[in-house]
C-alpha atoms as a PDB file:
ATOM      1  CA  UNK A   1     -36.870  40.185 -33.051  1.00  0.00           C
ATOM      2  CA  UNK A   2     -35.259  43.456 -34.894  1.00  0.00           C
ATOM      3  CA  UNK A   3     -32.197  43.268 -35.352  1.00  0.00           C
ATOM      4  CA  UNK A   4     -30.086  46.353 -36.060  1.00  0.00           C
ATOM      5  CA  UNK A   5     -26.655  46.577 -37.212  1.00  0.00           C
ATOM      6  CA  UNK A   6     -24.228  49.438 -36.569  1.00  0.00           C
ATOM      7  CA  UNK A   7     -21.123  49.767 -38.411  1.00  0.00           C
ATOM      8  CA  UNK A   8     -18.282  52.803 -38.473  1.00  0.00           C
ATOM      9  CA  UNK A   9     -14.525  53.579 -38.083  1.00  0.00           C
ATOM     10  CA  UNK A  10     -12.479  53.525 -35.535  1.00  0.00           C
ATOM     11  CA  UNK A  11     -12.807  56.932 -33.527  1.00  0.00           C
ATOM     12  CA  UNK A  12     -16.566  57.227 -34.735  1.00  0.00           C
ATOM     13  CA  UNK A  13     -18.314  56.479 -31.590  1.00  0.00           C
ATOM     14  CA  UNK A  14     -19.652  53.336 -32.775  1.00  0.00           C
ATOM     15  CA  UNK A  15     -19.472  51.631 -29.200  1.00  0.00           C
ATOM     16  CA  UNK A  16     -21.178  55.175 -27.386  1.00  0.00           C
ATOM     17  CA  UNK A  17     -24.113  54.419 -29.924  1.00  0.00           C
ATOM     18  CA  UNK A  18     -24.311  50.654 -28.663  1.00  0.00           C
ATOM     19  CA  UNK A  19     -24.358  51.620 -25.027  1.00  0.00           C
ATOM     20  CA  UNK A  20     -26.624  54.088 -25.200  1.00  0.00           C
ATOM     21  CA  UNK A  21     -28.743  51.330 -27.463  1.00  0.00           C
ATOM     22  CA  UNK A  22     -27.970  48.965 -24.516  1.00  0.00           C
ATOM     23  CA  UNK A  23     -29.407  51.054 -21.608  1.00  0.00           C
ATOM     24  CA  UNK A  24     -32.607  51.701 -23.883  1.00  0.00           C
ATOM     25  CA  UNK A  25     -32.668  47.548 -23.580  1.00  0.00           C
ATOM     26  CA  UNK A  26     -31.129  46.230 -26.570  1.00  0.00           C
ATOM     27  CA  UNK A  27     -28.664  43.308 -26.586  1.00  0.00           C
ATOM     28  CA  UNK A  28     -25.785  43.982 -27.728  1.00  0.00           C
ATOM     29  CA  UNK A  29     -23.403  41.874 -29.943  1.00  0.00           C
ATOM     30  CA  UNK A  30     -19.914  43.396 -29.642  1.00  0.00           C
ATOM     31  CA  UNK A  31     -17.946  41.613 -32.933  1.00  0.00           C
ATOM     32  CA  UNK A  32     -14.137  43.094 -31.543  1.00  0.00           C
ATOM     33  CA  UNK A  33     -15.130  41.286 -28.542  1.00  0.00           C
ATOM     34  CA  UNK A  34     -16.636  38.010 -29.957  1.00  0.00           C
ATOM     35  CA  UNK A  35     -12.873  38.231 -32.112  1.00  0.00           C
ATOM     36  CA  UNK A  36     -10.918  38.162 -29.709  1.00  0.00           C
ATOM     37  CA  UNK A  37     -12.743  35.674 -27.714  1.00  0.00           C
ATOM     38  CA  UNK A  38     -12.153  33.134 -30.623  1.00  0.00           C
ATOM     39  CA  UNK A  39      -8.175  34.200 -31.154  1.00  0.00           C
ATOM     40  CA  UNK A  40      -7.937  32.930 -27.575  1.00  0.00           C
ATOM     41  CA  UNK A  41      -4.554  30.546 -27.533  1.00  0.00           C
ATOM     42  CA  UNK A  42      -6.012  26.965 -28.751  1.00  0.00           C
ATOM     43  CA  UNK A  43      -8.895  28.100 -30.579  1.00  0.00           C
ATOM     44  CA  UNK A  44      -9.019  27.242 -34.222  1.00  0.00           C
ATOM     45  CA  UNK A  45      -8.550  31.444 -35.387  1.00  0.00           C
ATOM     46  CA  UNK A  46      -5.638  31.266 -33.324  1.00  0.00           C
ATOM     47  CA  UNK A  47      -4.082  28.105 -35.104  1.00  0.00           C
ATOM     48  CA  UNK A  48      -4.564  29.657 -38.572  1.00  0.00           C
ATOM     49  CA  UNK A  49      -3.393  33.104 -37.879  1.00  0.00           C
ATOM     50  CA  UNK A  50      -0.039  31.637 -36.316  1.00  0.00           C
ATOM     51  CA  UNK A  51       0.248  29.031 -39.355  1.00  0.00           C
ATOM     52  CA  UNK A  52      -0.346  32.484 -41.388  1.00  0.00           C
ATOM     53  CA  UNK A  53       2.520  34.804 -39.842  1.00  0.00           C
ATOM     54  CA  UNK A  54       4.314  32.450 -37.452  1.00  0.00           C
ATOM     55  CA  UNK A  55       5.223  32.300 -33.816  1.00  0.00           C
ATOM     56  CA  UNK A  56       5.932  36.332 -34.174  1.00  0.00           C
ATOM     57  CA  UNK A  57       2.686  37.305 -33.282  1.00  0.00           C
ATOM     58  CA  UNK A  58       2.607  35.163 -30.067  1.00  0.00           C
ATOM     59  CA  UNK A  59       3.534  36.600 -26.732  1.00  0.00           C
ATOM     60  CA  UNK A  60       6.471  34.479 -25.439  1.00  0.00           C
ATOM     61  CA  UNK A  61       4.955  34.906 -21.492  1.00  0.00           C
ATOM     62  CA  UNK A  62       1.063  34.322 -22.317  1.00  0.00           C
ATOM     63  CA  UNK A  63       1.384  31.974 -25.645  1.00  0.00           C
ATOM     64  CA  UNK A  64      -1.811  34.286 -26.699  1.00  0.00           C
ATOM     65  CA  UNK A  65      -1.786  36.392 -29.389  1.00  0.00           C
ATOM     66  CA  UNK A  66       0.388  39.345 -29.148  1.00  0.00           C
ATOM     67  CA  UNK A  67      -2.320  42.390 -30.473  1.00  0.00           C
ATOM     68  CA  UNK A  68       0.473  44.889 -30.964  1.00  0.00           C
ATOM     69  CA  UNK A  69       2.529  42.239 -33.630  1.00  0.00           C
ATOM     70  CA  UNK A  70      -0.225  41.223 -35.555  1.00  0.00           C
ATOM     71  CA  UNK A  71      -1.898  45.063 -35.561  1.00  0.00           C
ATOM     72  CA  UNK A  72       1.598  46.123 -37.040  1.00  0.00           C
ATOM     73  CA  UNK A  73       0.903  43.300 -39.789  1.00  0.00           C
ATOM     74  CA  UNK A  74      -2.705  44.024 -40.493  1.00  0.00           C
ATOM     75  CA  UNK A  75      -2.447  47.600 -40.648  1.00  0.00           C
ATOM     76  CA  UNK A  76       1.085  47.771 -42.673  1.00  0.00           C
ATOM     77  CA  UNK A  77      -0.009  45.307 -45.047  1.00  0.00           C
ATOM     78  CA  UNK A  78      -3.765  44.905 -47.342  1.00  0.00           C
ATOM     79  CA  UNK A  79      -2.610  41.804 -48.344  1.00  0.00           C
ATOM     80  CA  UNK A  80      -2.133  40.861 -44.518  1.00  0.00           C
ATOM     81  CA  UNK A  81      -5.306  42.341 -43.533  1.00  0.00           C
ATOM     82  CA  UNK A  82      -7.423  40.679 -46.400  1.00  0.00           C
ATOM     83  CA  UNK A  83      -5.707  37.447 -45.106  1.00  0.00           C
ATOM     84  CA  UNK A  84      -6.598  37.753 -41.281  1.00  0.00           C
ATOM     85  CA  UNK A  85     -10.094  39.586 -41.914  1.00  0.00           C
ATOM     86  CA  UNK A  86     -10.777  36.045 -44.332  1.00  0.00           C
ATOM     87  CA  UNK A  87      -9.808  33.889 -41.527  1.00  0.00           C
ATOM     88  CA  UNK A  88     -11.533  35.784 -38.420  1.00  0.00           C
ATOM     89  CA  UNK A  89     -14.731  36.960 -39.981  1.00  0.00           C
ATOM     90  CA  UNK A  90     -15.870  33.290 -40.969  1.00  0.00           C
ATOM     91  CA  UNK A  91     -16.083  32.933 -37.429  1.00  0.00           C
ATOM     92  CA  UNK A  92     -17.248  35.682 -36.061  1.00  0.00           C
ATOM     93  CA  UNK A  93     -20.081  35.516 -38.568  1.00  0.00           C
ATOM     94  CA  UNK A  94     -21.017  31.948 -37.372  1.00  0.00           C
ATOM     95  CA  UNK A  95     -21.146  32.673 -33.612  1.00  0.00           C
ATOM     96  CA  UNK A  96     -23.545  36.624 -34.082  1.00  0.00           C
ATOM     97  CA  UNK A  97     -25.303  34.040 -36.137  1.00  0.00           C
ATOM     98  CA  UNK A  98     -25.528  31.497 -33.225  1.00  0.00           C
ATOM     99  CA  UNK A  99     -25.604  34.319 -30.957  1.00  0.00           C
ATOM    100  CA  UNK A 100     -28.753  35.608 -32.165  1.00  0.00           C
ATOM    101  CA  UNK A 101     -30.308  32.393 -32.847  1.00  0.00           C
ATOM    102  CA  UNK A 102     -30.248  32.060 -28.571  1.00  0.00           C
ATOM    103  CA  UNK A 103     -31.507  35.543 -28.492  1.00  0.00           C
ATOM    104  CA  UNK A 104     -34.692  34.324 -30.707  1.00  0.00           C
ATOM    105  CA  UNK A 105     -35.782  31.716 -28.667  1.00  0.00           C
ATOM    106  CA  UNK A 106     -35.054  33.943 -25.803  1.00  0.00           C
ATOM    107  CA  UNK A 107     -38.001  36.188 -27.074  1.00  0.00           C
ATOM    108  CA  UNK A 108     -35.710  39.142 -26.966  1.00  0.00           C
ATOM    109  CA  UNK A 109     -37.074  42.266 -28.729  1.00  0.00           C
ATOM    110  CA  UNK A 110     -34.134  44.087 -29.812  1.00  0.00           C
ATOM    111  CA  UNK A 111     -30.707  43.305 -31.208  1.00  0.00           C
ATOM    112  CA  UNK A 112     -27.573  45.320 -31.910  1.00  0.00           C
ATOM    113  CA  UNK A 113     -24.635  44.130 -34.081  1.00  0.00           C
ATOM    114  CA  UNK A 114     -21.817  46.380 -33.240  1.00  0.00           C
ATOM    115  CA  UNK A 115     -19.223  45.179 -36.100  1.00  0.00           C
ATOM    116  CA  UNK A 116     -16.344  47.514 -37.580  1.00  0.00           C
ATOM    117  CA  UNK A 117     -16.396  46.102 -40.469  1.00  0.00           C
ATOM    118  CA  UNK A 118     -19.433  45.718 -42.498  1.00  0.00           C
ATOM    119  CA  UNK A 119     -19.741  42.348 -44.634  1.00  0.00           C
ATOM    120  CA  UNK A 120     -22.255  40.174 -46.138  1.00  0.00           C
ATOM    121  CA  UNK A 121     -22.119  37.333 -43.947  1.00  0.00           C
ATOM    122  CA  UNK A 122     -23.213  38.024 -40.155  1.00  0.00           C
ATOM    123  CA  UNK A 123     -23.874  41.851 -40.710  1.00  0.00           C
ATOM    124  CA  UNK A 124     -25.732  42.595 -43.890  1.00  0.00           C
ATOM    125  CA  UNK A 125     -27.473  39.371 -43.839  1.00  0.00           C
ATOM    126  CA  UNK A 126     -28.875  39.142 -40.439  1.00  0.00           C
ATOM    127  CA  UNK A 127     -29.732  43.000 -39.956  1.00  0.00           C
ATOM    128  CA  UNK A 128     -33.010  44.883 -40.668  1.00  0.00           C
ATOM    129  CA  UNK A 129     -31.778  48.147 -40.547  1.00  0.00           C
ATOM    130  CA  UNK A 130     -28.207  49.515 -40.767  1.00  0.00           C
ATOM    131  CA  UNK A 131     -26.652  52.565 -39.151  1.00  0.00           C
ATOM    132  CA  UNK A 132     -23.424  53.815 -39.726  1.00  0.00           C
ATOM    133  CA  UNK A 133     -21.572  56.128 -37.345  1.00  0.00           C
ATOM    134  CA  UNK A 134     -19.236  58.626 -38.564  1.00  0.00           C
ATOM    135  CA  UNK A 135     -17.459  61.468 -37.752  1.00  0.00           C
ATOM    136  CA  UNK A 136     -14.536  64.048 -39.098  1.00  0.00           C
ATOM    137  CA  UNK A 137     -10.573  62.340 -39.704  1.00  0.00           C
ATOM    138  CA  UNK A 138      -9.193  64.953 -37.434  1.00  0.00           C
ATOM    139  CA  UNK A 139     -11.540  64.297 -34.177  1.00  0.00           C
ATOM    140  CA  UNK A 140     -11.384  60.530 -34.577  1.00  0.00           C
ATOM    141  CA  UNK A 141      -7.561  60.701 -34.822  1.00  0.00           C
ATOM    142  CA  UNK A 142      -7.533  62.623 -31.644  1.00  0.00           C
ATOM    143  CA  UNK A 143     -10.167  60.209 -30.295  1.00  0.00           C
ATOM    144  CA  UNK A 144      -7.634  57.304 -31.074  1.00  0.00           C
ATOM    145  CA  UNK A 145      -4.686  58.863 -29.573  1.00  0.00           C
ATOM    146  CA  UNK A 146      -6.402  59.419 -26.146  1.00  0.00           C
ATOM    147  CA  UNK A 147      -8.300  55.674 -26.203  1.00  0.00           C
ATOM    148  CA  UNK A 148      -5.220  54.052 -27.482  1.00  0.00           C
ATOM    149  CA  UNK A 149      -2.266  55.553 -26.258  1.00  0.00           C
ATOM    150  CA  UNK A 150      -0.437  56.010 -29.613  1.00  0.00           C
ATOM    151  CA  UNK A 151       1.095  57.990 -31.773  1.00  0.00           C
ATOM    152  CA  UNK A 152      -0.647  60.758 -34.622  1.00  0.00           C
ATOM    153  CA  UNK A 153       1.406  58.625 -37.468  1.00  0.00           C
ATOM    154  CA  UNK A 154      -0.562  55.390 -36.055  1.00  0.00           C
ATOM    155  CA  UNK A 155      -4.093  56.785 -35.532  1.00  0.00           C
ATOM    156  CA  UNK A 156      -3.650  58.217 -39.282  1.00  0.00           C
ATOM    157  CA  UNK A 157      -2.805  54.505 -40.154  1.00  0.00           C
ATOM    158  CA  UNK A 158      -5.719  53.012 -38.472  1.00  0.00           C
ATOM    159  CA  UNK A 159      -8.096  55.450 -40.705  1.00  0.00           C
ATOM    160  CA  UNK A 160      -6.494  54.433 -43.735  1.00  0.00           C
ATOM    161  CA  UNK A 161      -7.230  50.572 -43.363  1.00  0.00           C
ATOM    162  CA  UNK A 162     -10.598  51.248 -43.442  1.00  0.00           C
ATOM    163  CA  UNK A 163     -13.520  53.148 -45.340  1.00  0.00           C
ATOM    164  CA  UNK A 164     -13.997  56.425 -45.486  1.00  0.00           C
ATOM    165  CA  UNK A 165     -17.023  57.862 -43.717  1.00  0.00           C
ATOM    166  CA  UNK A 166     -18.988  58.317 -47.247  1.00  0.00           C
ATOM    167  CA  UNK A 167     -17.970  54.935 -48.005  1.00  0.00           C
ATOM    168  CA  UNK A 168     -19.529  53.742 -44.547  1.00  0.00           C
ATOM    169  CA  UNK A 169     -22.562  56.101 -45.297  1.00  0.00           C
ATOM    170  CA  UNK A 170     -23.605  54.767 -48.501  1.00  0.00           C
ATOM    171  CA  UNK A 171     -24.015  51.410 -46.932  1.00  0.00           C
ATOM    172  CA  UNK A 172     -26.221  52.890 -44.428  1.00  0.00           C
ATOM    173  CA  UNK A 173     -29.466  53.555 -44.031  1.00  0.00           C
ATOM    174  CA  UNK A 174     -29.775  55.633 -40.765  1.00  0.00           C
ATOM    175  CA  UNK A 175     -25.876  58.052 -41.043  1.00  0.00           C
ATOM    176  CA  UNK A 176     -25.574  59.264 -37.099  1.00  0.00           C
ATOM    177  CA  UNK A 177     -23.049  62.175 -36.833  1.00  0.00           C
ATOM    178  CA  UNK A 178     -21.057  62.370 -33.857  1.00  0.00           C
ATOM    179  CA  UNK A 179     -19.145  65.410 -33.636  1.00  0.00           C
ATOM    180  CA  UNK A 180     -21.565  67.313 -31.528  1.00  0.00           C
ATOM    181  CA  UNK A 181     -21.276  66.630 -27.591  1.00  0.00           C
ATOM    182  CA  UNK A 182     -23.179  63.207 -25.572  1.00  0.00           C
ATOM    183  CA  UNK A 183     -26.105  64.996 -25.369  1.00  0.00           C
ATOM    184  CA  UNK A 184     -26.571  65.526 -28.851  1.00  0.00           C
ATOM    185  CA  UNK A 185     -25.626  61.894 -29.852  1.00  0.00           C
ATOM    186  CA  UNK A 186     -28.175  60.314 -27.128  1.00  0.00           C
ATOM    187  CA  UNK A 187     -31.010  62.277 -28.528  1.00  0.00           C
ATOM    188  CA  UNK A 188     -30.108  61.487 -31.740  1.00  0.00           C
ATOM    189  CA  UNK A 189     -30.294  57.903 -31.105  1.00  0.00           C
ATOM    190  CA  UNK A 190     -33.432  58.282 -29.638  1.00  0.00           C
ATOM    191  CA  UNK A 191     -34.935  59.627 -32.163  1.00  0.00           C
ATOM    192  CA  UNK A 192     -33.732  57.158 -35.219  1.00  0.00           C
ATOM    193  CA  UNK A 193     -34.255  54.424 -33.178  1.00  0.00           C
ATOM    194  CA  UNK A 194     -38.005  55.073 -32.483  1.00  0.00           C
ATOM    195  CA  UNK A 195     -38.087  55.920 -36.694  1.00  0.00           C
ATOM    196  CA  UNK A 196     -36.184  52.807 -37.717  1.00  0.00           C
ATOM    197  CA  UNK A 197     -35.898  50.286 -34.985  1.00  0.00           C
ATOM    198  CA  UNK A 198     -39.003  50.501 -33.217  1.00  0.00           C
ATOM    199  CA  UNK A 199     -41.772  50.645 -35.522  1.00  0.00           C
END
């Protein structure tokens, strides 16, 4: 199996790259998704992060995690974010790892890893080939603000807690530029992945 791993900031079209990937027949690994399937209320993520910031970042009607209070921590604090990314990542890494052990033995040609954040453990380590998706501050902010709902000043603060697009690029080895239109970005998948996936 070939696994490919696509990494990228928020705004950068990361997810557009994995769904095109997907309707060319990959499976795709969504890491925001396995999160916040493991922060579920009970789950051993959720214990720590609550132990971590307290009963704040629970939502007094659900008694799940309350995104908006912990995003305010993690992206108004490094020290915060260092602390949460520790605590989630462990387990993310564990189940793309388990995750793609099933795909294996499923005889499954192609995986994607779509994972914001690129690290050693469950990214680096299980992917052949890396791309990273990137695109200019101002059209990702704007991006943001229509996905998200939110304010310039909060977009702007969302870009800051991660890497910079030549930071993300120099971890790459495929860079996939999406500031043209869909068009452009589905034939430019096509083509890398037939030069670096599919060979």
């Amino acid at each position: 199996m070939r696994v490919l791993g696509i990494t990228g900031g928020t705004g950068a079209g990361k997810s557009t790259v994995a769904a095109l990937l997907r309707k060319k027949g990959c499976e795709v690994l969504d890491a925001d998704r396995i999160a916040k399937r493991l922060q579920r209320k009970g789950t051993p993520v959720f214990e720590k992060l609550v132990e971590l910031f307290g009963d704040g970042i629970v939502d007094k009607d659900t008694g799940e995690l309350d995104r908006a209070a912990l995003g305010a921590r993690v992206f108004g604090s490094s020290a915060d974010r260092i602390a949460v990314n520790a605590i989630v990542h462990e387990a993310v890494a564990a189940e793309i790892k388990r995750k793609l052990e099933i795909l294996r033995r499923r005889g499954v040609k192609y995986a994607v890893l779509d994972v914001p954040i690129p690290v050693e453990n469950g990214f680096f380590d299980c992917a052949d080939v890396v791309w990273a998706v990137v695109a200019n501050d101002d059209l990702r902010i704007k991006r943001i603000m229509t996905r998200s709902r939110c304010t310039e000043e909060e977009a702007e603060k969302r870009l800051a807690a991660q890497l910079s697009n030549s930071e993300y690029s120099a971890l790459a080895d495929v860079v996939i530029d999406n500031e043209g239109g869909f068009y452009e970005l589905e034939a430019l998948v096509d083509y890398e992945f037939a030069r670096t996936v599919a060979v």
